[in-house]
Protein backbone atom coordinates (compact mmCIF):
# COMPACT_ATOMS: atom_id res chain seq x y z
CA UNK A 1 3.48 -82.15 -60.30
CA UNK A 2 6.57 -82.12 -62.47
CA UNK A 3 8.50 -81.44 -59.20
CA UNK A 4 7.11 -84.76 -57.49
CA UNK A 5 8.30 -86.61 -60.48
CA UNK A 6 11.74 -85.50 -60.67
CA UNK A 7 12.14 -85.84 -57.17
CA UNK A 8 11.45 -89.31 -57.76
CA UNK A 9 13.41 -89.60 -60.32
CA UNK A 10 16.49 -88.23 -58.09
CA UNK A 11 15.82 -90.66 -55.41
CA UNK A 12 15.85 -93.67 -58.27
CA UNK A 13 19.51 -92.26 -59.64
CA UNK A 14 20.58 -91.90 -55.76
CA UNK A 15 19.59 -95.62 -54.88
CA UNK A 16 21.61 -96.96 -58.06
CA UNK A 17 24.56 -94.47 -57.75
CA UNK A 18 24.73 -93.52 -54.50
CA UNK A 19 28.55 -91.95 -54.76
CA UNK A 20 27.62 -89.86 -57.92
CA UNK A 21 26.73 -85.99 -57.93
CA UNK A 22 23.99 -86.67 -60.63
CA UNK A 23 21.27 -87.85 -58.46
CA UNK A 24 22.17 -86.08 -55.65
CA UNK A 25 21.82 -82.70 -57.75
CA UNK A 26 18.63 -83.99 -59.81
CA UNK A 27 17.01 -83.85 -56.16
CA UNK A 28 18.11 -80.67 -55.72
CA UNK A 29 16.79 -79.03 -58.17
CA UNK A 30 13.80 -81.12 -57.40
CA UNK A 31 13.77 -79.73 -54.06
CA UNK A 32 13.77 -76.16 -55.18
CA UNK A 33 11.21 -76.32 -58.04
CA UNK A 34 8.84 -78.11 -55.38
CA UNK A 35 9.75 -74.89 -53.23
CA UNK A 36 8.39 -72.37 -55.90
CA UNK A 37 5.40 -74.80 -56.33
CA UNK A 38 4.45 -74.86 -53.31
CA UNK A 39 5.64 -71.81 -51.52
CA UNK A 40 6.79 -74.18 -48.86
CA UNK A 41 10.85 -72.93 -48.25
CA UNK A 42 11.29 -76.23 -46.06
CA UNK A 43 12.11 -77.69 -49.61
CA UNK A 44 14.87 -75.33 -49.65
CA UNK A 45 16.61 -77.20 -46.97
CA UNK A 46 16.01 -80.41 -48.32
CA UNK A 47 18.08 -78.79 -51.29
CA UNK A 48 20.47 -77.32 -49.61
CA UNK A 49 21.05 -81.05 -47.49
CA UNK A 50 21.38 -83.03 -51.28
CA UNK A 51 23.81 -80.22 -52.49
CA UNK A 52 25.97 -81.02 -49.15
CA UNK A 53 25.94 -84.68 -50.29
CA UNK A 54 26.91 -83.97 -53.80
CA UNK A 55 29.62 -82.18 -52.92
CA UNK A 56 30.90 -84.78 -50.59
CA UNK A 57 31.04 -87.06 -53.39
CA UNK A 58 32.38 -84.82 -55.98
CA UNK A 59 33.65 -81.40 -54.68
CA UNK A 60 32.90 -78.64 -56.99
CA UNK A 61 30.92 -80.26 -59.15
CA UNK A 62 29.88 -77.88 -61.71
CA UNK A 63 25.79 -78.75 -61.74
CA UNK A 64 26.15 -78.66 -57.74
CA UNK A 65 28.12 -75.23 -58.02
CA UNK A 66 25.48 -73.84 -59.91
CA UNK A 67 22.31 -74.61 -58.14
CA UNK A 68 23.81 -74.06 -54.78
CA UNK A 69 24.55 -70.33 -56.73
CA UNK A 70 20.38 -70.43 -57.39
CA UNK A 71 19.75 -71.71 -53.52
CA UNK A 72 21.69 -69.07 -52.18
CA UNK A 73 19.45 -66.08 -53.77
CA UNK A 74 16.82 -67.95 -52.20
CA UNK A 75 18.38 -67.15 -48.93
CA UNK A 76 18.63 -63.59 -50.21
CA UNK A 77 22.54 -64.34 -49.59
CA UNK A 78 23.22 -62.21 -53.18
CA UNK A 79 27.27 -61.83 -52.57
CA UNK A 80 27.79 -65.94 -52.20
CA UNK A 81 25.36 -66.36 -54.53
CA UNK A 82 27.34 -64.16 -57.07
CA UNK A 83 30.69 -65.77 -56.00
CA UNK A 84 29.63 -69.29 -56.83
CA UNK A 85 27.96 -68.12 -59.99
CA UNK A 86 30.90 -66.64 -60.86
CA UNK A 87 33.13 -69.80 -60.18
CA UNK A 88 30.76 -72.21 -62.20
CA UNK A 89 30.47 -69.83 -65.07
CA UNK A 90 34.46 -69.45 -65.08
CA UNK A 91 34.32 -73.63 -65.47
CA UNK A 92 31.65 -73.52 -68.35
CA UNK A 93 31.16 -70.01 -69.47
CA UNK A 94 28.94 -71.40 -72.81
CA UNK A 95 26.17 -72.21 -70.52
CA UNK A 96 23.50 -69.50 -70.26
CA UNK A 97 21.70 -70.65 -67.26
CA UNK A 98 24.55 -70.00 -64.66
CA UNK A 99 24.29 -66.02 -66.03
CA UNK A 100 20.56 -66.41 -64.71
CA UNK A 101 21.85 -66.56 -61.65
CA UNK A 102 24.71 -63.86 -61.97
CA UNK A 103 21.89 -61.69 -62.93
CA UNK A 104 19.64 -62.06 -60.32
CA UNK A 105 22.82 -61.95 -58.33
CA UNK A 106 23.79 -58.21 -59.21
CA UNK A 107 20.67 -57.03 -59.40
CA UNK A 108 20.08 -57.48 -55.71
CA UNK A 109 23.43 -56.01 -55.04
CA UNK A 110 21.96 -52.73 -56.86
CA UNK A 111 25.18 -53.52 -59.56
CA UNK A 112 22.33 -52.85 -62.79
CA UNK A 113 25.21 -52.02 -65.80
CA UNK A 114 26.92 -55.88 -64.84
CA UNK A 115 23.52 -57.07 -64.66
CA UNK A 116 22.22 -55.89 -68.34
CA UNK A 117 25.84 -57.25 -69.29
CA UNK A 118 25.16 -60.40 -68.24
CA UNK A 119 21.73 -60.85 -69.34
CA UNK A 120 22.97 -59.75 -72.97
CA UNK A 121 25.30 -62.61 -72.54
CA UNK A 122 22.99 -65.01 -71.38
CA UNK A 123 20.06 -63.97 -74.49
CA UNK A 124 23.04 -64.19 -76.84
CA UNK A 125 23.88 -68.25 -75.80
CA UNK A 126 20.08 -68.84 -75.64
CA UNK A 127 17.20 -66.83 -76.10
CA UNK A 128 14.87 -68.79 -74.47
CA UNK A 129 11.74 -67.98 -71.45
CA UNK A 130 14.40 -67.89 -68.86
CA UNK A 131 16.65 -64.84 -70.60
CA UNK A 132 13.88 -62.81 -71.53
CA UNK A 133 12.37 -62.72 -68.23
CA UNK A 134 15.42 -61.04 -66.80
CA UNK A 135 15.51 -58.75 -69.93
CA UNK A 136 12.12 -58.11 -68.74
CA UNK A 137 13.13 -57.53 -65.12
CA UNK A 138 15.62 -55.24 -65.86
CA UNK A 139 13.71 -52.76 -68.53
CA UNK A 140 10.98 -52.44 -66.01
CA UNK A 141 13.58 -51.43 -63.05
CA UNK A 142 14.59 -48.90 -65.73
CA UNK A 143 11.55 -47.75 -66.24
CA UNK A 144 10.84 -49.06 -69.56
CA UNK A 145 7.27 -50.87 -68.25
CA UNK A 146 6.02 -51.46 -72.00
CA UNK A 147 9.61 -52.88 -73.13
CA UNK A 148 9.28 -55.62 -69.70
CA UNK A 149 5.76 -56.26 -71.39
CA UNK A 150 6.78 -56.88 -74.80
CA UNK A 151 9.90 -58.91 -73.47
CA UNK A 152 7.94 -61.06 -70.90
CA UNK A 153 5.05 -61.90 -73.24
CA UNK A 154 8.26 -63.50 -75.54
CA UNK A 155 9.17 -65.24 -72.31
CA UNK A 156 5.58 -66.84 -72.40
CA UNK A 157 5.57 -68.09 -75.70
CA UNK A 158 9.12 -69.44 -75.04
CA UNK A 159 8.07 -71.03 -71.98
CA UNK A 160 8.21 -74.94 -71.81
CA UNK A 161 4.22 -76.30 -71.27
CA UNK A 162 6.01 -79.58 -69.30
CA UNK A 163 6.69 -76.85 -66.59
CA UNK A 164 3.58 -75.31 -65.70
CA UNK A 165 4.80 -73.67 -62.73
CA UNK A 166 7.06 -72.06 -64.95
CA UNK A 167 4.54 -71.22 -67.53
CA UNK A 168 2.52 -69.36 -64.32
CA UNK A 169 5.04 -67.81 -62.87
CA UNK A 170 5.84 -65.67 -66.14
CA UNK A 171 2.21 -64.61 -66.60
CA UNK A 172 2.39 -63.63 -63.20
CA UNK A 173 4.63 -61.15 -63.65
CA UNK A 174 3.63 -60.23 -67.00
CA UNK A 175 0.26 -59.59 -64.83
CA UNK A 176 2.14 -57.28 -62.51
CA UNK A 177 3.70 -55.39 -64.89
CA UNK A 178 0.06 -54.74 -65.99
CA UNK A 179 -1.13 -53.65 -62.49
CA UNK A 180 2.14 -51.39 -62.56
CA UNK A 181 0.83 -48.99 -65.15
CA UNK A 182 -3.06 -49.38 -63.48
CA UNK A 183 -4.07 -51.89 -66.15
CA UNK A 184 -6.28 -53.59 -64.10
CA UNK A 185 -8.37 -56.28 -66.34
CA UNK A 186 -5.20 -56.72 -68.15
CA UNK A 187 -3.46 -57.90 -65.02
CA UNK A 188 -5.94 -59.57 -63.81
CA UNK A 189 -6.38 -61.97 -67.46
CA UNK A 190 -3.16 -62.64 -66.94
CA UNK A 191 -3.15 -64.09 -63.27
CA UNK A 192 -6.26 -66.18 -64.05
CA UNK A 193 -4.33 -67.92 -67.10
CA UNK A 194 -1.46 -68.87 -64.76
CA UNK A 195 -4.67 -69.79 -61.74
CA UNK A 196 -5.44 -72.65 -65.03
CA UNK A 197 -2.25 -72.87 -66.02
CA UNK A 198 -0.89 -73.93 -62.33
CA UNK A 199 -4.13 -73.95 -60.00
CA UNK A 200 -3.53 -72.58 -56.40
CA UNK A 201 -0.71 -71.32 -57.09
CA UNK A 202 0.35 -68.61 -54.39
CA UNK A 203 1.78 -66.10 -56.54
CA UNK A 204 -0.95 -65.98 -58.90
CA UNK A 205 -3.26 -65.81 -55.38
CA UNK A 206 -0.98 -63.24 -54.43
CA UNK A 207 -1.22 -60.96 -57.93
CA UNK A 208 -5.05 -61.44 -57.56
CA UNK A 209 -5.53 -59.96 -54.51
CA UNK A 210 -3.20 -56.82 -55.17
CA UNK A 211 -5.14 -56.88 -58.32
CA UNK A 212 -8.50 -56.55 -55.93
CA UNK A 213 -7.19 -53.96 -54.11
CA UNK A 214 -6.41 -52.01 -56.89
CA UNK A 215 -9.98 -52.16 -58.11
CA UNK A 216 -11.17 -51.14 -54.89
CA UNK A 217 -12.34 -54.82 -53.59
């Protein structure tokens, strides 16, 4: 998978340049997209042990700031996870991806008005998949369910096909949004493009199953 490959890839930088963050940080993000891949949150602490390195060899990197910002919401640690999002987009405030994070961040911490803030501010720097999955996220937790449909399927087309994980994950939830409002066939469509897209992959298992229940299966 891409995953396997960049791991690789961080493992090659690491053996060259041993006492430089960039390696050490290209496996962990390695780390955590093998993680969503796989479902398998022992990757997470392979992550979390590469971000301790890079650190050690360049405290507060910015890259290392920010995905240990993205580890910690896998932790479901939202406050540090908002703190260090926070402190790396204070050092480079023109890069969208960090206000992913800060997102995610206050949603979980029920603060939604900062949230749609900062995912204006992230779709202004770069409308890309990434930013209009969180727009989508945050219309349907306000109830708009057709708006998160209309602003997920942008995050599809947007979506980079070298990432097929990536690719699945958003017609996964593009799928749930359709089992939301009882559209059953619709959801269902959707989770067997991301089953092609990304086969066995759990959270397209998962949507199927809820989507089986829901017809009565």
């Amino acid at each position: 998978t891409p995953a396997d490959a960049r791991i690789r890839a961080g493992e090659g930088k690491i053996k060259v340049a041993p006492d430089r963050p960039d390696g050490w940080n290209l496996l962990a993000s390695a780390y955590m997209q093998k993680a969503r891949e796989t479902a398998d949150f022992g990757y997470n602490a392979k992550a979390d042990a590469a971000l301790r390195k890079s650190f050690e060899v360049a405290p507060d990197n910015y890259d290392a700031l920010k995905f240990r910002a993205k580890l910690l919401l896998t932790y479901h640690r939202f406050a540090d996870a908002l703190v260090i999002a926070r402190r790396a987009a204070d050092i480079n405030p023109r890069d969208h991806d960090v206000y992913g994070a800060l997102t995610d961040a206050l949603v979980e911490l029920g603060d939604y008005p900062a949230a749609v803030e900062v995912a204006q501010r992230m779709v202004d720097l770069r409308p890309d998949a990434q930013s209009y999955s969180r727009v989508s996220y945050l219309r349907s937790l306000h109830g708009d369910a057709e708006g998160a449909i209309e602003a997920m399927k942008i995050a599809i087309k947007a979506a980079d096909p070298r990432n097929p994980e990536g690719l699945a994950w958003f017609r996964v939830q593009l799928g749930n949004e359709y089992l939301n409002l009882g559209r059953i066939s619709e959801a269902e469509a959707e989770v067997e493009k991301a089953l092609r897209t990304f086969p066995g992959y759990r959270a397209a298992l998962d949507a199927k199953a809820r989507a089986r229940v829901a017809s009565g299966d």
